[in-house]
C-alpha atoms as a PDB file:
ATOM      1  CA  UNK A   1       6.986  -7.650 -12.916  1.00  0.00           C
ATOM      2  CA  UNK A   2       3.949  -8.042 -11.173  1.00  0.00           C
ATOM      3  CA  UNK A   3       3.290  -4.391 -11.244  1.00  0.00           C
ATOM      4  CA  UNK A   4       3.560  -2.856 -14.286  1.00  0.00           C
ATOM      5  CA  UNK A   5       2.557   0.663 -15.337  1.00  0.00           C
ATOM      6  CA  UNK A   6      -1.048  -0.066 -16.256  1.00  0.00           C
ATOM      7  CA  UNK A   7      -1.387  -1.434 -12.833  1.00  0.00           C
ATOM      8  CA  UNK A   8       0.083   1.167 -10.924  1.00  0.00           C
ATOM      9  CA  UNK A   9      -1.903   3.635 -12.945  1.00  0.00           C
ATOM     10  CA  UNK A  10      -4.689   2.175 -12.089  1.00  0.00           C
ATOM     11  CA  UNK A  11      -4.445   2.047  -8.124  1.00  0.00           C
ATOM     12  CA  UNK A  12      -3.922   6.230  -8.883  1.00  0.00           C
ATOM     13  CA  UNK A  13      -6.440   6.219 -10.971  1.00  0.00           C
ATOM     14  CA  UNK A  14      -8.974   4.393  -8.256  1.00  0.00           C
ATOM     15  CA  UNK A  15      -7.326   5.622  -4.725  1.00  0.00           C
ATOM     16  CA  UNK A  16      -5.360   8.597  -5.768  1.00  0.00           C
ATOM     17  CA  UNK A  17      -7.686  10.705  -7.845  1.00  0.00           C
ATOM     18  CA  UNK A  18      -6.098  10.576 -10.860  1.00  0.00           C
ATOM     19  CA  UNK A  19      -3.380   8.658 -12.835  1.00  0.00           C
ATOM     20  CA  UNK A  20      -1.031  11.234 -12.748  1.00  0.00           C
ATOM     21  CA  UNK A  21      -1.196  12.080  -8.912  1.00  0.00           C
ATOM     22  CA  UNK A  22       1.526   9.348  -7.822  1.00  0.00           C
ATOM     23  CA  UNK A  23       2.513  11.446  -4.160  1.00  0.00           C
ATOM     24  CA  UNK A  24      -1.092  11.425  -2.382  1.00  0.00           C
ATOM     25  CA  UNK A  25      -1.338   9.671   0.742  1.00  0.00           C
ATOM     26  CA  UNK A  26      -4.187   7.545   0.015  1.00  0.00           C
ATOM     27  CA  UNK A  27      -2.331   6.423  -3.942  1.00  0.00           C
ATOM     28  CA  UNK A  28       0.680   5.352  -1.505  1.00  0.00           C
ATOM     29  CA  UNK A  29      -0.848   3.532   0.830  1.00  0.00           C
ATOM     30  CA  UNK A  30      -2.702   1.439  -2.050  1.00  0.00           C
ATOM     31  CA  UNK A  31       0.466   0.692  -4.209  1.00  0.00           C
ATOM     32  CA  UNK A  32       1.974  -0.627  -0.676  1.00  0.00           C
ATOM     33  CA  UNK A  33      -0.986  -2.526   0.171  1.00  0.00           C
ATOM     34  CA  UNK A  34      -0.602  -4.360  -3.789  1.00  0.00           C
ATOM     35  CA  UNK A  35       3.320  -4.706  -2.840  1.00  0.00           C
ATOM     36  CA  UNK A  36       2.561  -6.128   0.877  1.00  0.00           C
ATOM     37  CA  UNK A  37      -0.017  -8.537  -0.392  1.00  0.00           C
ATOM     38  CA  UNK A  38       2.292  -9.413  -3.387  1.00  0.00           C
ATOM     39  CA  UNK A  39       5.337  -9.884  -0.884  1.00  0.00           C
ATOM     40  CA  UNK A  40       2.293 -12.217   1.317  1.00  0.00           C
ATOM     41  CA  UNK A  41       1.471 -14.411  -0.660  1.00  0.00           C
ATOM     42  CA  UNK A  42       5.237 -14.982  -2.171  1.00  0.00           C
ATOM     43  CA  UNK A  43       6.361 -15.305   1.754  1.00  0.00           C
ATOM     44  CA  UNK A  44       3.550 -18.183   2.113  1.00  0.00           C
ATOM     45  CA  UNK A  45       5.962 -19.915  -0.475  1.00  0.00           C
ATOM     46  CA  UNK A  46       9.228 -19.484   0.174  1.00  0.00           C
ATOM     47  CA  UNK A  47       9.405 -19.160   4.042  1.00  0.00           C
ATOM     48  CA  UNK A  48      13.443 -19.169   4.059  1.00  0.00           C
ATOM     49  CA  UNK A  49      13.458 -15.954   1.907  1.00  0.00           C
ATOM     50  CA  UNK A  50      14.653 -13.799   4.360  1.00  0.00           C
ATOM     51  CA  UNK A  51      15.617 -10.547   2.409  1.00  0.00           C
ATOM     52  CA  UNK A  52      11.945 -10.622   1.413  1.00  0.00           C
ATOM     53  CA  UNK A  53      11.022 -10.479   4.536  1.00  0.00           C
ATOM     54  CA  UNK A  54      12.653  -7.916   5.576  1.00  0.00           C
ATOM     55  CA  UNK A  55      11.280  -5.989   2.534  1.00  0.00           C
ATOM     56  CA  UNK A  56       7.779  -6.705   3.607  1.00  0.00           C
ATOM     57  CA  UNK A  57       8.743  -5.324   7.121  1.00  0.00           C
ATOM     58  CA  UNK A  58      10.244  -2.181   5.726  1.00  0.00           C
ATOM     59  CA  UNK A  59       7.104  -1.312   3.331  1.00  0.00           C
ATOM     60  CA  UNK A  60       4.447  -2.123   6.492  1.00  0.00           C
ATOM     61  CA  UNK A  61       6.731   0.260   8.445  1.00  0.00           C
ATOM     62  CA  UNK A  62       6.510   2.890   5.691  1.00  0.00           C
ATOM     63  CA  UNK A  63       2.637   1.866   4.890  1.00  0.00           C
ATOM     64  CA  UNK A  64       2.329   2.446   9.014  1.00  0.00           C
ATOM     65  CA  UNK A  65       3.667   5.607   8.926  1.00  0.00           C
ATOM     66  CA  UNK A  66       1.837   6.844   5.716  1.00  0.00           C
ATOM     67  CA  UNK A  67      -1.227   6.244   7.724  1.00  0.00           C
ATOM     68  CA  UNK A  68      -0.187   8.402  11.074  1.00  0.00           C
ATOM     69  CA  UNK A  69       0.117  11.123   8.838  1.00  0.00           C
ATOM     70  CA  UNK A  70      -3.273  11.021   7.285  1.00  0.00           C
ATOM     71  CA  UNK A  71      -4.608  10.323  10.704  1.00  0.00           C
ATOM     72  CA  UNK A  72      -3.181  13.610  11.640  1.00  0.00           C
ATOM     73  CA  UNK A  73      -4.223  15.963   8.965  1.00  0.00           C
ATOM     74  CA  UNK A  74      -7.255  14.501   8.129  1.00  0.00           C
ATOM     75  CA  UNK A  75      -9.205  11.252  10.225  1.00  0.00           C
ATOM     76  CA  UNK A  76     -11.865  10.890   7.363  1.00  0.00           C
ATOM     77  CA  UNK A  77      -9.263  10.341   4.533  1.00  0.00           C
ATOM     78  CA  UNK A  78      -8.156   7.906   6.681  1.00  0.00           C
ATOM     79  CA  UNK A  79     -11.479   6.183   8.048  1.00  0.00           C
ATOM     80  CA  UNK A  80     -12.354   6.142   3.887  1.00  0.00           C
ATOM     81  CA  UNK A  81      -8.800   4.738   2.823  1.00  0.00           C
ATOM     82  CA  UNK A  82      -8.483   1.581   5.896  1.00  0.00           C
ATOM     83  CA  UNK A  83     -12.544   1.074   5.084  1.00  0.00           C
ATOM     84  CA  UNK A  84     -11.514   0.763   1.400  1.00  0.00           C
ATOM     85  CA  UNK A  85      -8.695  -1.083   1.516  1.00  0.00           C
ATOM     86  CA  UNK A  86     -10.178  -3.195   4.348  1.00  0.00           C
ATOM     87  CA  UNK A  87      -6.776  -2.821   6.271  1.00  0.00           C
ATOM     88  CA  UNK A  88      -7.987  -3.322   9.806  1.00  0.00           C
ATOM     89  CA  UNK A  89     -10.581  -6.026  11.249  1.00  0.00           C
END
């Protein structure tokens, strides 16, 4: 699988605070980012793979709302996450 444990340990490790801390915001929003960009680049591909697409549309739609919430409880978590994972333009 293209994310294994070692690799999801280590987006917690780098965006989450820890290894162990798998439900912050900011860990979320990273392993989505890896799965979106994974789900990209497979989409680029196979362009008839329509359930794949619709799984890249569900995890933007959860990676969207992930972010509203940190906007609301806390704008610089937010400004820091987008700025790290260079998610707008």
């Amino acid at each position: 699988m293209y994310l294994d444990q070692k690799a999801k340990e280590e987006i917690f490790k780098k965006h989450g605070g820890d290894a162990k801390n798998t439900g912050s915001a900011e860990g979320q929003i990273a392993l989505f980012t890896a799965r979106i960009n994974h789900l990209t680049e497979h989409l680029k591909q196979n362009r008839k793979d329509f359930n794949t697409e619709r799984s890249l549309v569900k995890l933007v739609g959860k990676r969207r709302a992930l972010l509203d919430y940190l906007t609301k409880k806390d704008v610089l978590r937010y400004r820091a996450i987008v700025k790290e994972l260079g998610l707008r333009k």
